[in-house]
Each structure stands twice: as C-alpha cells, then as structure tokens.
PDB file of N, CA and C in Angstrom:
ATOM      1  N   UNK A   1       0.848  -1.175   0.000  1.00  0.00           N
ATOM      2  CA  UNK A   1       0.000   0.000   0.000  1.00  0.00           C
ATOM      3  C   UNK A   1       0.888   1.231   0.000  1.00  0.00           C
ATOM      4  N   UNK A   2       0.474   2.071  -0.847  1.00  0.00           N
ATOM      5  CA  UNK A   2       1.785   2.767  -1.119  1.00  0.00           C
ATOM      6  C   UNK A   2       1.117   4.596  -0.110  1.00  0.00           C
ATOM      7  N   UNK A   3       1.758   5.449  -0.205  1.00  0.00           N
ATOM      8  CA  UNK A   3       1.274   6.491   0.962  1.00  0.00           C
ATOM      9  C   UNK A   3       0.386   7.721  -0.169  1.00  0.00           C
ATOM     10  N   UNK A   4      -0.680   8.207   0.495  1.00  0.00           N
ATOM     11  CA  UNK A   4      -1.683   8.717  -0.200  1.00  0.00           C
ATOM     12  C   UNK A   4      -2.362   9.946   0.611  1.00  0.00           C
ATOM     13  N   UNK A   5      -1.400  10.581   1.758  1.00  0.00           N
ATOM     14  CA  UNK A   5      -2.123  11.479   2.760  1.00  0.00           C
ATOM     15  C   UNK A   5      -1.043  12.586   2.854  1.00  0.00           C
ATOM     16  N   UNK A   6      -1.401  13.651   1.749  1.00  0.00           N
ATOM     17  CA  UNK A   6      -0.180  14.517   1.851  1.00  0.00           C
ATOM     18  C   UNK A   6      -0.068  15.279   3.276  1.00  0.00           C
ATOM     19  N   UNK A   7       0.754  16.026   3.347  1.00  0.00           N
ATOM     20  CA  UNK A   7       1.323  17.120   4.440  1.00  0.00           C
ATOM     21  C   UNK A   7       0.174  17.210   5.332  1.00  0.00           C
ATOM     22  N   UNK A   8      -0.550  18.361   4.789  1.00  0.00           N
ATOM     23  CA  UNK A   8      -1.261  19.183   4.900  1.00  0.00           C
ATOM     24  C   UNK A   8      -2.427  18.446   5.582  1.00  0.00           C
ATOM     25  N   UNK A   9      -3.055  17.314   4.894  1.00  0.00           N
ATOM     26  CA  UNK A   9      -4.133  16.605   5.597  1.00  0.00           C
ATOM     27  C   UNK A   9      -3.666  15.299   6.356  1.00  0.00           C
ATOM     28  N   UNK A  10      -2.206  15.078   6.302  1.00  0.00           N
ATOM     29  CA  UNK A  10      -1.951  14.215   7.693  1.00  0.00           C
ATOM     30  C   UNK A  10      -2.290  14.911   9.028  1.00  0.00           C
ATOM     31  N   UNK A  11      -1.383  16.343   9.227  1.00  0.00           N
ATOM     32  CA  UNK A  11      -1.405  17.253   9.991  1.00  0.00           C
ATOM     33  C   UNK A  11      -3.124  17.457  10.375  1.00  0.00           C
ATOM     34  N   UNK A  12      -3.719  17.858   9.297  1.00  0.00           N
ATOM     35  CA  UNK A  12      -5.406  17.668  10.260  1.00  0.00           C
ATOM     36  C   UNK A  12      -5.610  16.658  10.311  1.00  0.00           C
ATOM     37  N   UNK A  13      -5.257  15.602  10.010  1.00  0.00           N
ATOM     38  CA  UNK A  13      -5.895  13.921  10.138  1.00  0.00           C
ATOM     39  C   UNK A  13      -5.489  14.146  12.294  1.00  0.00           C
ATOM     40  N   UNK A  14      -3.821  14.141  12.197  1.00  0.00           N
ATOM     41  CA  UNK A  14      -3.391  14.091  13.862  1.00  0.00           C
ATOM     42  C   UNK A  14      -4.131  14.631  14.465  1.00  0.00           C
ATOM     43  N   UNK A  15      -4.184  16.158  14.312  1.00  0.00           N
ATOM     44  CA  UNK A  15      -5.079  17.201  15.159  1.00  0.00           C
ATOM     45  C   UNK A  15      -6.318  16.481  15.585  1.00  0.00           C
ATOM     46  N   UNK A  16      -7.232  16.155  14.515  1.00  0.00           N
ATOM     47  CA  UNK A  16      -8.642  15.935  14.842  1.00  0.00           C
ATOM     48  C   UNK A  16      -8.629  14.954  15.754  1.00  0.00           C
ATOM     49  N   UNK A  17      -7.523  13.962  15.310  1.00  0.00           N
ATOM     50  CA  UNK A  17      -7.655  12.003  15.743  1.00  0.00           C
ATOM     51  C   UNK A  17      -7.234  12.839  17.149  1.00  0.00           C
ATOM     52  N   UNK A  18      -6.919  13.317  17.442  1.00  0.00           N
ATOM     53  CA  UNK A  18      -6.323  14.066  19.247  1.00  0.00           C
ATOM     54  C   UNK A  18      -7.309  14.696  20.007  1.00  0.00           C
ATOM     55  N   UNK A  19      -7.907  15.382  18.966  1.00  0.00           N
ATOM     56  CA  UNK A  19      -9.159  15.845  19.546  1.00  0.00           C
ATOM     57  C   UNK A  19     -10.337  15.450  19.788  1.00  0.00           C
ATOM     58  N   UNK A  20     -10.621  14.336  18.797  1.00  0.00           N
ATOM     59  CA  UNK A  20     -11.538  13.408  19.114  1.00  0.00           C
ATOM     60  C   UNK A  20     -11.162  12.471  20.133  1.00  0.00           C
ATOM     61  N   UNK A  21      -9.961  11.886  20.454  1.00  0.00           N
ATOM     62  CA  UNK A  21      -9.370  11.754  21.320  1.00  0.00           C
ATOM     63  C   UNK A  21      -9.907  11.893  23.142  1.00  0.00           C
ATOM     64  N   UNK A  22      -9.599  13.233  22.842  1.00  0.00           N
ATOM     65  CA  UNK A  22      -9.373  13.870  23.690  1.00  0.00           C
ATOM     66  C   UNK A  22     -10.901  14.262  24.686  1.00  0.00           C
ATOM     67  N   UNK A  23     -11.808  13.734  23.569  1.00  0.00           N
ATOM     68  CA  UNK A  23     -13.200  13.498  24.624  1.00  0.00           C
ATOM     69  C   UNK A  23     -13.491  12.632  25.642  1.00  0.00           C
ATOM     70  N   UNK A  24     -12.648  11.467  25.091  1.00  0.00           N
ATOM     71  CA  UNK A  24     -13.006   9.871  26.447  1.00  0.00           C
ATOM     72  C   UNK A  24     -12.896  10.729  27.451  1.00  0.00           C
ATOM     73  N   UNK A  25     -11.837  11.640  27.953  1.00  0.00           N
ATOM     74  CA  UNK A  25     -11.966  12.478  29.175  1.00  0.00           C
ATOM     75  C   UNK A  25     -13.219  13.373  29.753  1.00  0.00           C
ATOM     76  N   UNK A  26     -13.963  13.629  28.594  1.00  0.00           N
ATOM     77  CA  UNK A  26     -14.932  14.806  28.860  1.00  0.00           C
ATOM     78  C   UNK A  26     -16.057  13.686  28.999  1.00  0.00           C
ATOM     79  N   UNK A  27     -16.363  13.089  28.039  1.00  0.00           N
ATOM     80  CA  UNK A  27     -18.183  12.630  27.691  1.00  0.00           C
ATOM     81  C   UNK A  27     -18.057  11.515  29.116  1.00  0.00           C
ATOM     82  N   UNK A  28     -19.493  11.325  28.445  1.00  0.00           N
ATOM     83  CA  UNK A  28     -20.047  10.759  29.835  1.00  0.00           C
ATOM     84  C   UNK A  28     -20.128   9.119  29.519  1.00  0.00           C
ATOM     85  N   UNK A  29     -20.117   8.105  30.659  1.00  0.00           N
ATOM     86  CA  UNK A  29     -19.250   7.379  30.788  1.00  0.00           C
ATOM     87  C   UNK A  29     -20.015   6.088  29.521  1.00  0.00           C
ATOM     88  N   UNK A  30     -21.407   6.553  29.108  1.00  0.00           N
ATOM     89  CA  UNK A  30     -22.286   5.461  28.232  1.00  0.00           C
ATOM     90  C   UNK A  30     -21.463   5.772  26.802  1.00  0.00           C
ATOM     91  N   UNK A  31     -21.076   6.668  27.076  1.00  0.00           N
ATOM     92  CA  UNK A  31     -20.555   7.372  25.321  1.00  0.00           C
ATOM     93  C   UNK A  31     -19.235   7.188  25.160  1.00  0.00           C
ATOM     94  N   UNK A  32     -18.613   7.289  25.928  1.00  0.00           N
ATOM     95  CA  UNK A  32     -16.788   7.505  26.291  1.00  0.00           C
ATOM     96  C   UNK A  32     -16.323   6.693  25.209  1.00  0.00           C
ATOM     97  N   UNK A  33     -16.399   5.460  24.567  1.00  0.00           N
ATOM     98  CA  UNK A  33     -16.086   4.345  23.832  1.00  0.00           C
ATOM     99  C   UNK A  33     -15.690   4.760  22.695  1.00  0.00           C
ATOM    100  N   UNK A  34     -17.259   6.057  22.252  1.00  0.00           N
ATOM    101  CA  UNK A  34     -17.100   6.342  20.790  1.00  0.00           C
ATOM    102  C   UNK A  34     -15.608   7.248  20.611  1.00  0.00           C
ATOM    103  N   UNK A  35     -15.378   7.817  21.537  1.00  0.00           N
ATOM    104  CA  UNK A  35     -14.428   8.544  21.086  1.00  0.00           C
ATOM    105  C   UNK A  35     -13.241   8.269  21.036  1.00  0.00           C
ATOM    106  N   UNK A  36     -13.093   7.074  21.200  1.00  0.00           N
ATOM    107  CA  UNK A  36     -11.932   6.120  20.234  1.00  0.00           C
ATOM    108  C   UNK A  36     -11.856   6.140  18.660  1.00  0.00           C
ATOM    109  N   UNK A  37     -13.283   7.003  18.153  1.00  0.00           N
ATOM    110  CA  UNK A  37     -13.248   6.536  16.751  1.00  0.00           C
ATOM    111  C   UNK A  37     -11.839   7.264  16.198  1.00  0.00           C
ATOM    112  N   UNK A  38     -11.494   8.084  17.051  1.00  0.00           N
ATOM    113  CA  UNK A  38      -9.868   9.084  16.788  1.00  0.00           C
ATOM    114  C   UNK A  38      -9.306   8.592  16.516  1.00  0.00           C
ATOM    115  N   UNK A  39      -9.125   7.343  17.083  1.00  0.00           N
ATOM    116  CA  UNK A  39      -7.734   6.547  16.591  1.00  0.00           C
ATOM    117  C   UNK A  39      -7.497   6.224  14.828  1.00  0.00           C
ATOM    118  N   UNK A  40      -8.803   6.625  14.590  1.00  0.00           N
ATOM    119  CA  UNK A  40      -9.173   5.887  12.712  1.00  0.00           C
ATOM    120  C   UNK A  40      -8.096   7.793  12.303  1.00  0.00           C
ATOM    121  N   UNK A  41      -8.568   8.729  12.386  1.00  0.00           N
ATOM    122  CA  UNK A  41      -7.863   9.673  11.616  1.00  0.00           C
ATOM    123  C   UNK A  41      -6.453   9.607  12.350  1.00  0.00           C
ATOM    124  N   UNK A  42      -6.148   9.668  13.631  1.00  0.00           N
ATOM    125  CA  UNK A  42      -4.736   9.764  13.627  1.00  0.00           C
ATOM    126  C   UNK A  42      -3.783   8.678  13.604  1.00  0.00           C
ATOM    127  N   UNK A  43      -4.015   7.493  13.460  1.00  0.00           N
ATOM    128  CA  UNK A  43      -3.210   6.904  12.499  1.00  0.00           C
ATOM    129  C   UNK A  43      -2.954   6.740  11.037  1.00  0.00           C
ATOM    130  N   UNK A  44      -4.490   7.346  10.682  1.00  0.00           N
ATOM    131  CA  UNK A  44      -4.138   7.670   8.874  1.00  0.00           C
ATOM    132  C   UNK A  44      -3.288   8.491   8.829  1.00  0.00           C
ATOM    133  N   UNK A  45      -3.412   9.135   9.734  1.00  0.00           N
ATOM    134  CA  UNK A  45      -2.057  10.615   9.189  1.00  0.00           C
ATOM    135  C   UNK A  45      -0.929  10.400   9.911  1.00  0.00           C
ATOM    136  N   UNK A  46      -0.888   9.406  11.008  1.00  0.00           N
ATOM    137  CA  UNK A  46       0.371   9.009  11.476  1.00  0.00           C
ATOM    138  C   UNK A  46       1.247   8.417  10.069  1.00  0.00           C
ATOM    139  N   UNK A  47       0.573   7.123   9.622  1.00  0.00           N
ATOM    140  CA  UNK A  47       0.986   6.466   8.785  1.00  0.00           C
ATOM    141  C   UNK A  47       1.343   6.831   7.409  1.00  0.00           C
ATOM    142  N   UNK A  48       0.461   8.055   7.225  1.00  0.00           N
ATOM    143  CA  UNK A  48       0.159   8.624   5.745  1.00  0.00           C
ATOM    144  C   UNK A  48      -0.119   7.772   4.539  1.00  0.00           C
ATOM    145  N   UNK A  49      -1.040   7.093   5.223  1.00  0.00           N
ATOM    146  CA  UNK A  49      -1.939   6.131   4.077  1.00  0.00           C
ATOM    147  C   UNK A  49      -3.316   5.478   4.482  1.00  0.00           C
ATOM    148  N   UNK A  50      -4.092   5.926   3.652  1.00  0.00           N
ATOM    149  CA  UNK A  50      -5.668   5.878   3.915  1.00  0.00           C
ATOM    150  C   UNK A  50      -6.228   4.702   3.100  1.00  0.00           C
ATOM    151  N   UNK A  51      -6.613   3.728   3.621  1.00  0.00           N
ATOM    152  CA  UNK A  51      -7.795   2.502   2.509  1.00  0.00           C
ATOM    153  C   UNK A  51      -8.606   3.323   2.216  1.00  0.00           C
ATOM    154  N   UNK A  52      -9.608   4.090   2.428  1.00  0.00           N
ATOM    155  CA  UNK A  52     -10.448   5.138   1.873  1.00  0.00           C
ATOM    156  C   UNK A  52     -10.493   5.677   0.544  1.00  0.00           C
ATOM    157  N   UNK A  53      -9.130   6.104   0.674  1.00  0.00           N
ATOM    158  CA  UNK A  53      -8.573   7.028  -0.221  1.00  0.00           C
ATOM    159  C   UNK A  53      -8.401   5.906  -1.908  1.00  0.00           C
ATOM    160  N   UNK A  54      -7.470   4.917  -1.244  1.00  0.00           N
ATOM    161  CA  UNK A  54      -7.132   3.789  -1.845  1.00  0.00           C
ATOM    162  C   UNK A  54      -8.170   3.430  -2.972  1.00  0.00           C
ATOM    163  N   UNK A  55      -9.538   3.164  -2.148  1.00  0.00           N
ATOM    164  CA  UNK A  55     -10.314   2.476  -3.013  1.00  0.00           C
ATOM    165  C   UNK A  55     -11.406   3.962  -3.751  1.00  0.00           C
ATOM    166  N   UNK A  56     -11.134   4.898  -3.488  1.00  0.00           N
ATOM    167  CA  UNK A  56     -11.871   6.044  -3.841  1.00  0.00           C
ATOM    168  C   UNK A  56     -10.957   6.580  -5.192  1.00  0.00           C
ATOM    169  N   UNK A  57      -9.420   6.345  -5.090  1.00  0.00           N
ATOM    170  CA  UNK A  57      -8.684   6.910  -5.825  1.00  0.00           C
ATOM    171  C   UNK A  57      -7.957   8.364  -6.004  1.00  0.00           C
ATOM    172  N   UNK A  58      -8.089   8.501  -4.774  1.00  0.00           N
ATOM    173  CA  UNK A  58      -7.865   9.595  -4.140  1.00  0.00           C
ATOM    174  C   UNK A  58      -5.907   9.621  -3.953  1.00  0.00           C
ATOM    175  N   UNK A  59      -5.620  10.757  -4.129  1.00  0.00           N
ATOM    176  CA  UNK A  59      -3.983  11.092  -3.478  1.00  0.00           C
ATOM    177  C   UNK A  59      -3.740  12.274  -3.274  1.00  0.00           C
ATOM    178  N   UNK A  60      -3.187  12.855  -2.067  1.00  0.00           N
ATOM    179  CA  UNK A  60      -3.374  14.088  -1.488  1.00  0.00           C
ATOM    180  C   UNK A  60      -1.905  14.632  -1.841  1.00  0.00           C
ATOM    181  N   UNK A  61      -0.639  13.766  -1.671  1.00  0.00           N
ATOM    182  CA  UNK A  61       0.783  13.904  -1.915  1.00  0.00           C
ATOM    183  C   UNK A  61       0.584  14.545  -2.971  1.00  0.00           C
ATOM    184  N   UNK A  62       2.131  15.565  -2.843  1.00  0.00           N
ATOM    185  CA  UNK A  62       2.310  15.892  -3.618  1.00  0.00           C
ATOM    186  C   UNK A  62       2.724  14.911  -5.314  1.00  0.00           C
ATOM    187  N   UNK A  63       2.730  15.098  -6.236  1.00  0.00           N
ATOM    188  CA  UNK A  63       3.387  14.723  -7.378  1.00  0.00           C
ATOM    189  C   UNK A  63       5.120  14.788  -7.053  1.00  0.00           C
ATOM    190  N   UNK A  64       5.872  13.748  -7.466  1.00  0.00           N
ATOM    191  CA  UNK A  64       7.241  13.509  -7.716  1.00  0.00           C
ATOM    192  C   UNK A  64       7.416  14.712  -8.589  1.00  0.00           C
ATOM    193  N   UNK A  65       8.627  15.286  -8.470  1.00  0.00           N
ATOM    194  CA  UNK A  65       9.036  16.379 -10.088  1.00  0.00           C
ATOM    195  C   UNK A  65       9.722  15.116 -10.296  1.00  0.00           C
ATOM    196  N   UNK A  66       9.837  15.604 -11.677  1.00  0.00           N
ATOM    197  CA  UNK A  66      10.640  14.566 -13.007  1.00  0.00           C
ATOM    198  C   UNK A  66      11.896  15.570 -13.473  1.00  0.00           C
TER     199      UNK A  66
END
C-alpha cells in the first residue's frame, strides 16, 4: 500500500484524531467508547496512508518532479 495522505491533511488527520481523542476524558461514561473513533484519523495521518482514499482513488501527496 503505497502512501496517499499529503502534508497538509496528515497534519489535520493528527489534530482531529487528538481531539476526538481527547473526549473519552470529557463525555459521559455510556458514550466515552465512541471517542476512540480518533484513533481511525490519527493513524491515517500518522501512517500517511488511507484505505479510503485507496479504493476512492484519491492522493493528497504531492506529485514527484521529473
């Protein structure tokens, strides 16, 4: 799987996946679970590669110069 999450939207992929994150602390204790779903954006942008993207055909990277 080759990498498909340029700069720019790894960097908000982390942010959000942190901030979503960052609720298990706040919400209340029936809900707390969901906000694990963070872990899905900030490892896409940890990793800088999305199945999403993959099967959508999507690539955020820049182009190689030649």
């Amino acid at each position: 799987m080759q990498v498909n999450v340029g700069g720019l939207d790894s960097g908000l992929r982390i942010g959000a996946g942190l901030v979503i994150l960052s609720l298990y602390f706040v919400l209340a204790e029936d809900v707390r679970l969901w906000a694990l779903v963070g872990l899905v954006p900030l490892l896409t942008g940890l990793s800088g590669r999305c199945p999403l993207y993959s099967v959508l055909g999507v690539n955020t990277c820049k182009a190689p110069r030649q």
